[in-house]
N, C-alpha and C. Protein backbone atom coordinates (compact mmCIF):
# COMPACT_ATOMS: atom_id res chain seq x y z
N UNK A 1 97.36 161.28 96.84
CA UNK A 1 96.50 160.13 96.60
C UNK A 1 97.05 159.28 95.45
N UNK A 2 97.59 160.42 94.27
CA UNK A 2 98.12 159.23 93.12
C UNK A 2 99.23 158.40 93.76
N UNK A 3 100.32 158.62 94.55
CA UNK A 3 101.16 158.51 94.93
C UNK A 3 100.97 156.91 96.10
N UNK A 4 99.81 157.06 96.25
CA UNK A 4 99.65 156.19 97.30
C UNK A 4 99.51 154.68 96.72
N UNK A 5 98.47 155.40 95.42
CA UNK A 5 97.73 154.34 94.37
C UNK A 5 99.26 153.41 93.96
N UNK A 6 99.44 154.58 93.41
CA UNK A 6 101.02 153.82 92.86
C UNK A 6 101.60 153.05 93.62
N UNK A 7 101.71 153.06 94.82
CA UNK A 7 102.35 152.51 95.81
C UNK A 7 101.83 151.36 96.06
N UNK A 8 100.06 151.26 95.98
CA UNK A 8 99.62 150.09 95.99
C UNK A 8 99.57 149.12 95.28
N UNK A 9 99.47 149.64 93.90
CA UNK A 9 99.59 148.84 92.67
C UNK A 9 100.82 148.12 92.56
N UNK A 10 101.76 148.83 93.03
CA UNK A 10 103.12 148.50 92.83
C UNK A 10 103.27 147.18 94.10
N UNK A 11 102.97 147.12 95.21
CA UNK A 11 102.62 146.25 96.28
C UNK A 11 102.06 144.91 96.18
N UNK A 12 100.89 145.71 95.35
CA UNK A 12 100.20 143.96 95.16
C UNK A 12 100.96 143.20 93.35
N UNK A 13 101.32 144.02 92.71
CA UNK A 13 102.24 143.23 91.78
C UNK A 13 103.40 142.74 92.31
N UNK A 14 104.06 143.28 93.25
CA UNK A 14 105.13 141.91 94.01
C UNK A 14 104.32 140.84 94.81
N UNK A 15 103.39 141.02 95.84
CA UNK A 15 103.11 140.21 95.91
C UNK A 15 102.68 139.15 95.28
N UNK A 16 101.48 139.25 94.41
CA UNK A 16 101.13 138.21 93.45
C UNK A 16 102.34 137.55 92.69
N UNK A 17 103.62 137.95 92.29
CA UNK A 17 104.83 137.41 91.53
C UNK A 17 105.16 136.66 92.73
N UNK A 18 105.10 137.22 93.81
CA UNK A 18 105.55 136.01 95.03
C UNK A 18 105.14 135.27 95.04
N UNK A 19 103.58 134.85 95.00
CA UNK A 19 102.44 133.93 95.77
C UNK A 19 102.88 133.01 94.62
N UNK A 20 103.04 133.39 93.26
CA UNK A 20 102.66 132.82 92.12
C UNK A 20 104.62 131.99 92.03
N UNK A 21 105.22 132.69 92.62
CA UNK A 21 106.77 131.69 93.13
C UNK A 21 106.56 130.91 93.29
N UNK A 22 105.85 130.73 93.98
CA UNK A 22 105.92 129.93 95.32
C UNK A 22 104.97 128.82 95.10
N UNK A 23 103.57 129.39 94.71
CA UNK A 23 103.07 128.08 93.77
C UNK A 23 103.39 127.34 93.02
N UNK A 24 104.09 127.98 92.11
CA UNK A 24 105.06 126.84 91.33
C UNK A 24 106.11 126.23 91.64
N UNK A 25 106.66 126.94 92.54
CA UNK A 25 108.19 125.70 93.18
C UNK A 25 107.53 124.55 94.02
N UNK A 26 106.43 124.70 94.53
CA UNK A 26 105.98 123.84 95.54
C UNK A 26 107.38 123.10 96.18
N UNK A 27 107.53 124.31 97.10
CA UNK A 27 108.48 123.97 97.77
C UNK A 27 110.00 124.20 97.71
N UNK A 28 110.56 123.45 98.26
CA UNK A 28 112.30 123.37 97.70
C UNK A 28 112.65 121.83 97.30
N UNK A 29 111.35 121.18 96.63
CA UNK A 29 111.80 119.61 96.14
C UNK A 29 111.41 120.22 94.36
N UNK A 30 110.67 120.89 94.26
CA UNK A 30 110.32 121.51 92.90
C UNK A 30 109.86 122.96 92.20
N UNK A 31 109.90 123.24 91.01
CA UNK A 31 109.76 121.87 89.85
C UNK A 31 111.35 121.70 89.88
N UNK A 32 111.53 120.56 89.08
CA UNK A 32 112.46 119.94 88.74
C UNK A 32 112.59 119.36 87.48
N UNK A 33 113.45 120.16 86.90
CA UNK A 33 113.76 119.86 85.30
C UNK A 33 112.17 119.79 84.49
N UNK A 34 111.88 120.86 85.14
CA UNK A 34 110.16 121.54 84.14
C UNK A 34 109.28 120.51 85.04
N UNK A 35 109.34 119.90 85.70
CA UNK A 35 108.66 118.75 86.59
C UNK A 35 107.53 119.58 87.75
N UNK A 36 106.57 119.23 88.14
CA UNK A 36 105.86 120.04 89.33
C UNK A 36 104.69 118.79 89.40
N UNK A 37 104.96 118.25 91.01
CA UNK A 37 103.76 117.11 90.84
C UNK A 37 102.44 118.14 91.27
N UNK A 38 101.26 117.53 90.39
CA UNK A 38 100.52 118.06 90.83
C UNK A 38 99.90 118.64 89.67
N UNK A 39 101.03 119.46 88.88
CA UNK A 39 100.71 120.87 87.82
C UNK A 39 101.28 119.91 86.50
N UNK A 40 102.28 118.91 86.21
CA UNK A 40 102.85 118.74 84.86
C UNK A 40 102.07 117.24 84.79
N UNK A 41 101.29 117.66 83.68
CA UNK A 41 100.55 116.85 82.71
C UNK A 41 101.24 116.17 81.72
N UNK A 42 100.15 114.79 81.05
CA UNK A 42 100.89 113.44 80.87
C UNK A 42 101.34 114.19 79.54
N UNK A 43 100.85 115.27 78.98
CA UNK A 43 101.44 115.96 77.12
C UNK A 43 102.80 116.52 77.73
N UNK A 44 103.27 117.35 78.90
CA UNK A 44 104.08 117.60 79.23
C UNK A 44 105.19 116.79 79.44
N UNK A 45 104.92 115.43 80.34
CA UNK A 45 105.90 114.40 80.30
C UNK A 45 105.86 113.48 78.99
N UNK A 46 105.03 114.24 78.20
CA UNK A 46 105.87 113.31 76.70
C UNK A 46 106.45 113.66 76.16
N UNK A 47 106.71 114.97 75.97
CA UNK A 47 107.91 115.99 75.10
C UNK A 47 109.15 115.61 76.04
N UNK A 48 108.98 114.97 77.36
CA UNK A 48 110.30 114.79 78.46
C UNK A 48 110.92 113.52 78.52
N UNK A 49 109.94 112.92 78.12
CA UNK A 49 110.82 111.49 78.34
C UNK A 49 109.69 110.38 77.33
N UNK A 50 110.44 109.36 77.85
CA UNK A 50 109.26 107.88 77.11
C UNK A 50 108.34 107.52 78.43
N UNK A 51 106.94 106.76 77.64
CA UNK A 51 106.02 106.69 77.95
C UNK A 51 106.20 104.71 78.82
N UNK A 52 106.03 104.80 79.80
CA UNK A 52 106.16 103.39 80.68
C UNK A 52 105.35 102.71 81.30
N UNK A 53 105.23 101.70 81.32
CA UNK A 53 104.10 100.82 82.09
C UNK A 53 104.95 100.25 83.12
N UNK A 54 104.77 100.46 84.46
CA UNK A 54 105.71 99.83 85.39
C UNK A 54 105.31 98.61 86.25
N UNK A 55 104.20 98.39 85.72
CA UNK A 55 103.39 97.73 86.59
C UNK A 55 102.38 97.96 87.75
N UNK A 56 102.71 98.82 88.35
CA UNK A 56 101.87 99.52 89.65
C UNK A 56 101.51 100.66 89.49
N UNK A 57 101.72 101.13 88.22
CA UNK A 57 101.59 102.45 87.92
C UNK A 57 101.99 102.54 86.33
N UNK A 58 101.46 103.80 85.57
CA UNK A 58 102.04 104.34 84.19
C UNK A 58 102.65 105.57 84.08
N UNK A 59 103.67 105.81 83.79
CA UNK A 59 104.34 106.94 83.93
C UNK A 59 105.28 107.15 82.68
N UNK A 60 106.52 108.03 82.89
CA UNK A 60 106.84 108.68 81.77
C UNK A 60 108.63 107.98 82.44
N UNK A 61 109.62 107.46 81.80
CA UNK A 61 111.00 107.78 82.32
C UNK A 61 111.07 109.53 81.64
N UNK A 62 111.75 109.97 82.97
CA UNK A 62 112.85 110.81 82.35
C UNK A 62 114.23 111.24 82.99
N UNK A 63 115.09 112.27 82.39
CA UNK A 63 116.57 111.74 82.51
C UNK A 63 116.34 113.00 83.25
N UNK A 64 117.10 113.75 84.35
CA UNK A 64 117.51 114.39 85.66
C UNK A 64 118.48 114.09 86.21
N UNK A 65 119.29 115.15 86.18
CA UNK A 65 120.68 114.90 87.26
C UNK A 65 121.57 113.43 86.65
N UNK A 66 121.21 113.41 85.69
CA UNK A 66 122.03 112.08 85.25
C UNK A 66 121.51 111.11 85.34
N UNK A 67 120.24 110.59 85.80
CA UNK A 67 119.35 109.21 86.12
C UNK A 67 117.89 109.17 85.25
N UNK A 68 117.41 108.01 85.65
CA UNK A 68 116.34 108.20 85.06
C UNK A 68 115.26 107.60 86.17
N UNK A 69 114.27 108.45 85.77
CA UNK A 69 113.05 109.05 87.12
C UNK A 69 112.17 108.58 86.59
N UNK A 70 111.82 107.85 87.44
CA UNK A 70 109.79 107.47 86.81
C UNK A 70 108.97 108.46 87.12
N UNK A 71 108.17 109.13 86.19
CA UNK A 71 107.13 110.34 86.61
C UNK A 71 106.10 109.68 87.22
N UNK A 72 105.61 109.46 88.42
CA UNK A 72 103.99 108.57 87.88
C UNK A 72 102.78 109.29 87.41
N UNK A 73 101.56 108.68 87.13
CA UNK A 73 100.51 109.58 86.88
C UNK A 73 99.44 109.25 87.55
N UNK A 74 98.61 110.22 87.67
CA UNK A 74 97.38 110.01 88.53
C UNK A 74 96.15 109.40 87.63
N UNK A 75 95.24 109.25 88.07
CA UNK A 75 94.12 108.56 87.07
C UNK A 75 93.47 109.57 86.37
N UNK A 76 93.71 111.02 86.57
CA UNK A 76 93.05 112.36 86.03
C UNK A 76 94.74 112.74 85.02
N UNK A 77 95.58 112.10 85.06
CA UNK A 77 96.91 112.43 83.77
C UNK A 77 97.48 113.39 83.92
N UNK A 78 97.85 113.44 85.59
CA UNK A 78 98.51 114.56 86.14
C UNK A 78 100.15 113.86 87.14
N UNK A 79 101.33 114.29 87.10
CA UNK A 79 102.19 113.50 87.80
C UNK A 79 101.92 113.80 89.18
N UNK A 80 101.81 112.56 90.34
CA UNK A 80 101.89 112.74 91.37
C UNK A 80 102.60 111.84 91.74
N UNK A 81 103.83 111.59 91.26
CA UNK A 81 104.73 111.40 92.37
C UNK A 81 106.36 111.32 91.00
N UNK A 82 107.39 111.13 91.72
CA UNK A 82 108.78 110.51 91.05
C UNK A 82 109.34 109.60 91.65
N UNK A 83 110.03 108.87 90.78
CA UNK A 83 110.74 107.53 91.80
C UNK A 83 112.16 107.75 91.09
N UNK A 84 113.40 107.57 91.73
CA UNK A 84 114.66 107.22 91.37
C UNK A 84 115.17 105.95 91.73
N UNK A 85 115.56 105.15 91.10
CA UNK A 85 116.55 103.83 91.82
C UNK A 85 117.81 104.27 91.53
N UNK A 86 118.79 103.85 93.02
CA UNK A 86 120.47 104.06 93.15
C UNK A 86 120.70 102.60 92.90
N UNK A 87 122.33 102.67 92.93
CA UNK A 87 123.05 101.69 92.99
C UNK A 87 123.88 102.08 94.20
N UNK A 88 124.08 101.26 95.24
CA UNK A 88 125.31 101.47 96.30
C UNK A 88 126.00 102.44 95.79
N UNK A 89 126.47 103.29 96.38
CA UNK A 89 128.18 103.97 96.25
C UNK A 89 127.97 104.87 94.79
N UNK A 90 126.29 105.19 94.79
CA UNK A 90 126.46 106.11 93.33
C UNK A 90 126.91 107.43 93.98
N UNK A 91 127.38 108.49 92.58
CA UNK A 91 128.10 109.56 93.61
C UNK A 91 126.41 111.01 93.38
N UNK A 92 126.78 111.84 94.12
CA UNK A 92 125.87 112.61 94.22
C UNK A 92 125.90 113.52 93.03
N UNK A 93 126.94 113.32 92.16
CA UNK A 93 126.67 113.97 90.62
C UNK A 93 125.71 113.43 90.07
N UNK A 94 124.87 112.27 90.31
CA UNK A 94 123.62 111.73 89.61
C UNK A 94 122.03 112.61 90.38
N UNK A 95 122.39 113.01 91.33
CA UNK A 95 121.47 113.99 92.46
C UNK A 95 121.41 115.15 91.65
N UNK A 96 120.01 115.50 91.41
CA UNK A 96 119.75 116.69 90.68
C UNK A 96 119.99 118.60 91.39
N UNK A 97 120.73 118.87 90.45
CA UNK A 97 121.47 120.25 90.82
C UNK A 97 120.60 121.00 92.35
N UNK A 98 119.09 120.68 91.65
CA UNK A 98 118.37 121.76 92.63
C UNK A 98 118.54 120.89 93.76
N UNK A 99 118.33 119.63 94.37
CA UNK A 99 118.47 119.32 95.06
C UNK A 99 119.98 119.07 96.55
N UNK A 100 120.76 119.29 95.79
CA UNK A 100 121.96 119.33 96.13
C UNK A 100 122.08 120.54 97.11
N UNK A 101 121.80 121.15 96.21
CA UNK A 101 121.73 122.95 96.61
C UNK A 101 121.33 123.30 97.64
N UNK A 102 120.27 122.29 98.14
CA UNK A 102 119.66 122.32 99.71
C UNK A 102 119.98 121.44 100.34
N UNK A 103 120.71 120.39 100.12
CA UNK A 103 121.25 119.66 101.26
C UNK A 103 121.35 118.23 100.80
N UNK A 104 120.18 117.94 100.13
CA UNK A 104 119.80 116.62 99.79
C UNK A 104 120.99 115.79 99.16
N UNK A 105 121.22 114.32 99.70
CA UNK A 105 122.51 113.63 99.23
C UNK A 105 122.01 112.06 98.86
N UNK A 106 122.15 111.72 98.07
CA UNK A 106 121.98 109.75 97.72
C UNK A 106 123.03 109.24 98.73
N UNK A 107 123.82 109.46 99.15
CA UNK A 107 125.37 109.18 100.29
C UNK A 107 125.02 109.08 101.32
N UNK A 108 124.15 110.13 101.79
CA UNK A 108 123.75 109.85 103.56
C UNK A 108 122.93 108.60 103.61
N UNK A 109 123.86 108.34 105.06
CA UNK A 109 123.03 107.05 106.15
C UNK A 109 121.79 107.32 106.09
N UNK A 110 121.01 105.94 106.71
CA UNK A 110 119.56 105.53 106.50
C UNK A 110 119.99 107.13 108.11
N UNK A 111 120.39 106.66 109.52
CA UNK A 111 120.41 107.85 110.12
C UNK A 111 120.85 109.11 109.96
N UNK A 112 121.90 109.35 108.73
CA UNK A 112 122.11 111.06 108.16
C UNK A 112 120.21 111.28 107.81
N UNK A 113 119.75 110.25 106.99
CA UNK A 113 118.49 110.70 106.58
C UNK A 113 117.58 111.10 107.33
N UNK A 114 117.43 110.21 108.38
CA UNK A 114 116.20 110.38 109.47
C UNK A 114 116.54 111.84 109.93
N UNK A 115 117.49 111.73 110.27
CA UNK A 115 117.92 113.16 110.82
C UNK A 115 117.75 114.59 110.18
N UNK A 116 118.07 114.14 108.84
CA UNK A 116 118.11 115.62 107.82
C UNK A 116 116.94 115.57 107.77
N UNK A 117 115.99 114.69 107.19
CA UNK A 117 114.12 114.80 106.94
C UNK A 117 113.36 115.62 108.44
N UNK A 118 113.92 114.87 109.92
CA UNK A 118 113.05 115.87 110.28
C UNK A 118 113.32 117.10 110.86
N UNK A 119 114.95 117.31 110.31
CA UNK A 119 115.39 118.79 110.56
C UNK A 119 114.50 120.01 109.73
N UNK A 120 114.34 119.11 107.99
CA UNK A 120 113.68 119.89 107.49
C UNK A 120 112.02 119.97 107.50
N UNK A 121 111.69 118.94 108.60
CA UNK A 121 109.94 119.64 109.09
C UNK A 121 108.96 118.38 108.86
N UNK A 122 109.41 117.49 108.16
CA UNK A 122 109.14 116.03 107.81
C UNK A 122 108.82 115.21 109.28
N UNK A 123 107.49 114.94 109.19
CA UNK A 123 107.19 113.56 110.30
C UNK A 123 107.46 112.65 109.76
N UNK A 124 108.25 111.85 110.57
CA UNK A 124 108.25 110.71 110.22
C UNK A 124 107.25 109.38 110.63
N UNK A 125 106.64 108.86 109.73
CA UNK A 125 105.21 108.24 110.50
C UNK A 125 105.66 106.70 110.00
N UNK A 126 107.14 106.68 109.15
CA UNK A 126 107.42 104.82 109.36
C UNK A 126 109.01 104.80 109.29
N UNK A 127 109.87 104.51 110.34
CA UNK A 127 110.97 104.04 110.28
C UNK A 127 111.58 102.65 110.68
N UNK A 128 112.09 102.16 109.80
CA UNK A 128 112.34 100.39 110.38
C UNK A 128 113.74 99.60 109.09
N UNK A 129 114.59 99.37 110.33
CA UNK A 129 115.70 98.22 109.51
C UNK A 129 115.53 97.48 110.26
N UNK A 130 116.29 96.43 109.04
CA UNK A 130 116.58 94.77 109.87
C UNK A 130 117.80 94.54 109.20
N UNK A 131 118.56 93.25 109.53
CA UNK A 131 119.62 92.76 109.01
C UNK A 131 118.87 91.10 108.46
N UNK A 132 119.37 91.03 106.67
CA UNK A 132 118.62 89.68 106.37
C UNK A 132 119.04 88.55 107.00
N UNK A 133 119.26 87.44 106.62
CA UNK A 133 119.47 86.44 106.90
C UNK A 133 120.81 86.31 106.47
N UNK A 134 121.38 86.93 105.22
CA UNK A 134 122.27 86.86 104.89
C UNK A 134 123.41 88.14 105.27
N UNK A 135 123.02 88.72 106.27
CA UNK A 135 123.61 89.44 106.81
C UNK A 135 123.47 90.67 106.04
N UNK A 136 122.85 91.16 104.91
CA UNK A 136 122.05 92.40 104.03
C UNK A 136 121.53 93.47 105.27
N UNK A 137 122.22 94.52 105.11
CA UNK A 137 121.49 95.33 106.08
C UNK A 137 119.92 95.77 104.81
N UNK A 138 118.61 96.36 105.26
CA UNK A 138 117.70 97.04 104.90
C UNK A 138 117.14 97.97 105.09
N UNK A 139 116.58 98.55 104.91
CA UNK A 139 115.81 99.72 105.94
C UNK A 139 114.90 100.33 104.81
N UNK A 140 113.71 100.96 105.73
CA UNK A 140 113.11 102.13 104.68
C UNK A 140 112.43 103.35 105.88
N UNK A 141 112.22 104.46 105.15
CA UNK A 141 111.83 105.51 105.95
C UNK A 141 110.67 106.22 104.91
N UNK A 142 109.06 106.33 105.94
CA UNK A 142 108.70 107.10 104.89
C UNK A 142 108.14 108.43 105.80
N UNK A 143 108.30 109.48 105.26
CA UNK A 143 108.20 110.84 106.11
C UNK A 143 107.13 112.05 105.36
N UNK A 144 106.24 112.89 106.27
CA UNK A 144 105.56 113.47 105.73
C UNK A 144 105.54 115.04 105.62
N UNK A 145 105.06 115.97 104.97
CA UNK A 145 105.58 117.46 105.53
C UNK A 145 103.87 118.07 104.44
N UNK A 146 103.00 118.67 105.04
CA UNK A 146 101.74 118.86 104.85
C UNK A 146 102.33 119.93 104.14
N UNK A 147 103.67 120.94 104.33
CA UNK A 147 103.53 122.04 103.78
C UNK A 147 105.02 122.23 102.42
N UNK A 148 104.62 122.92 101.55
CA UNK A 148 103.80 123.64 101.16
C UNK A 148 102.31 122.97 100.22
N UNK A 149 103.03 121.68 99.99
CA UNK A 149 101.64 121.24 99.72
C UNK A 149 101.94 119.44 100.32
N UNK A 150 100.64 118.94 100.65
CA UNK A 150 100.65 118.01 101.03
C UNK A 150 101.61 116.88 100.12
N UNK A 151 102.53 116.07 100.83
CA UNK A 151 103.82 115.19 100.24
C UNK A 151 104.50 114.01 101.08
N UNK A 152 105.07 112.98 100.46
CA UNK A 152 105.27 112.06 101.07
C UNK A 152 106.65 111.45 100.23
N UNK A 153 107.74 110.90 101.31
CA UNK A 153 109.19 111.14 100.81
C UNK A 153 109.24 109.14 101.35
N UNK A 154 109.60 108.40 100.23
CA UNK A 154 109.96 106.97 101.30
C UNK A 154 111.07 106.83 100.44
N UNK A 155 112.36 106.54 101.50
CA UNK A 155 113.29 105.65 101.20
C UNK A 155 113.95 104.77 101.34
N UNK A 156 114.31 103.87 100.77
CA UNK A 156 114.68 102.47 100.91
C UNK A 156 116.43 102.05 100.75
N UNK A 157 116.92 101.32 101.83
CA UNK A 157 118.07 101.35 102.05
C UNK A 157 118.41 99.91 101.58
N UNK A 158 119.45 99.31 101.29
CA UNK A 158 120.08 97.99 101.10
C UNK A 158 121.68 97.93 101.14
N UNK A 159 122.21 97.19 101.30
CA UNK A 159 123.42 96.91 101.48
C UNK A 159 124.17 95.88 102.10
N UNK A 160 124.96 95.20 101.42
CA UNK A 160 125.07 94.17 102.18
C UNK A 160 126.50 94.32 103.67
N UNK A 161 126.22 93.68 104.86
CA UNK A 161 127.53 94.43 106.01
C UNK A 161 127.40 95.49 106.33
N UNK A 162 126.18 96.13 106.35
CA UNK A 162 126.00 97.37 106.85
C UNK A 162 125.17 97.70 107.87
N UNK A 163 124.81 98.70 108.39
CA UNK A 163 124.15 99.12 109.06
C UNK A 163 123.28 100.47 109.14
N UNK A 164 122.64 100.77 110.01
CA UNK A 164 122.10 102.22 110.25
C UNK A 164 123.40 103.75 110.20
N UNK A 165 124.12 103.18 110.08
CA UNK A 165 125.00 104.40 109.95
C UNK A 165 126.01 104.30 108.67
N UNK A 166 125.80 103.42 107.72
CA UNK A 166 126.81 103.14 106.62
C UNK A 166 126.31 103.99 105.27
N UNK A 167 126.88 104.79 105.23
CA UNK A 167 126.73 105.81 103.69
C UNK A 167 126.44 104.58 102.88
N UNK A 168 125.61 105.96 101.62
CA UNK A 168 125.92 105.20 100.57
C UNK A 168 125.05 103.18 100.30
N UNK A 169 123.99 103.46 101.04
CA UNK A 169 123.15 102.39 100.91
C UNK A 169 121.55 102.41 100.47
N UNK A 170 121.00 103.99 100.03
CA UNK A 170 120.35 104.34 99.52
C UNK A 170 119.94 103.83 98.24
N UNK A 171 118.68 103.17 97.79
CA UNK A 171 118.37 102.20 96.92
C UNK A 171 117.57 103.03 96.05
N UNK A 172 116.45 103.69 96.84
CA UNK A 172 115.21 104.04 95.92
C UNK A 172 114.99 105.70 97.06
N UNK A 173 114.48 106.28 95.93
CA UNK A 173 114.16 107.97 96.45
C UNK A 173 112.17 107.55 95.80
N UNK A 174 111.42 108.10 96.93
CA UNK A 174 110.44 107.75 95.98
C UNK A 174 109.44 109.76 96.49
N UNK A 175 109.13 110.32 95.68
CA UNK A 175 108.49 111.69 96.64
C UNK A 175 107.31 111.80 95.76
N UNK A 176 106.09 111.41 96.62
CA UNK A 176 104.31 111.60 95.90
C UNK A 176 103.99 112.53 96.62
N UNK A 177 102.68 112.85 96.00
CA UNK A 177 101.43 113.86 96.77
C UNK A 177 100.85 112.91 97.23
N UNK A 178 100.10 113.48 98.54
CA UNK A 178 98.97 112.93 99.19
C UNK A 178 97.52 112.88 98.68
C-alpha cells in the first residue's frame, strides 16, 4: 500500500509540473523573453522595456531577437498582444531564438506563410493581396488557432515588384489574444 501511495504522489507531482509547463509556455509562440500574453503585467513590462503611447493602444517597447516589440496592454494592465515591424530583406537573426527553433521565418512568402500557419493548425479567416497602382505588391493574412489558448496571428506584406511568392516582404508580425 505504501508503495502504491508513493507511486501516486510521485504521479501527480509530474503531472502538475506538466500542466503547469504548459500553462506557462502557452504554446510554442511563448513566453518570450519573460513575455506571456495574458500572464505579464504592465510592472513586469516596465523593468523590460519603455513605456509607449502608440496611438491605438499603450504598451511597453521592448528589445527581442534584436528588434523592438510593442507589448500592448489590455484595459485590466495585462499584455495581450505583440507587434514587430520588418524592413524588406531583414535577416532572420532579428527573429527571436524561440521562434526560429520551430520554424517561424520574417523571409517566407506571403504563400511560404499561408502555408506554414495552416500546417501548424491556424484557420485562416482573412487572406488578400493586391498590386498598388504603383506596381507595390501588398498583402495581409490574419489566422486563428483556439488552442492552447485562444490567439490571433496578422501579417502584413509590402514590397515593391513583387508578388505572392517573393521572400522577404514581410512588414509587420502582429500575435494578440482573443
Amino acid at each position: 500500500m505504501k508503495k502504491n501511495l508513493s507511486f501516486f504522489v510521485f504521479v501527480l507531482a509530474v503531472t502538475l509540473a506538466f500542466v503547469s509547463c504548459v500553462k506557462k509556455s502557452v504554446g510554442w509562440l511563448f513566453p518570450l523573453q519573460d513575455i506571456v500574453l495574458g500572464e505579464t503585467t504592465e510592472a513586469d513590462l516596465a523593468r523590460l522595456g519603455e513605456k509607449e503611447a502608440y496611438g491605438y493602444a499603450t504598451g511597453y517597447t521592448v528589445h527581442v531577437g534584436g528588434k523592438e516589440w510593442e507589448c500592448l496592454l489590455s484595459d485590466d494592465g495585462v499584455c495581450n498582444g505583440m507587434e514587430v515591424l520588418y524592413a524588406n530583406g531583414e535577416t532572420s537573426s532579428d527573429w527571436p531564438d524561440e521562434w526560429k527553433r520551430i520554424g517561424y521565418d520574417p523571409r517566407f512568402s506571403y504563400n511560404d506563410w499561408l502555408s506554414f500557419l495552416m500546417a501548424q493548425g491556424y484557420a485562416v479567416s482573412e487572406a488578400k493581396s493586391y498590386i498598388e497602382d504603383d506596381g507595390c505588391f501588398g498583402a495581409w493574412i490574419e489566422a486563428t488557432r483556439n488552442e492552447p489558448v485562444n490567439h490571433s496571428i496578422v501579417l502584413s506584406f509590402s514590397k515593391k515588384d513583387a508578388s505572392v511568392q517573393t521572400k522577404d516582404s514581410l512588414v509587420s508580425f502582429h500575435v494578440f489574444l482573443q
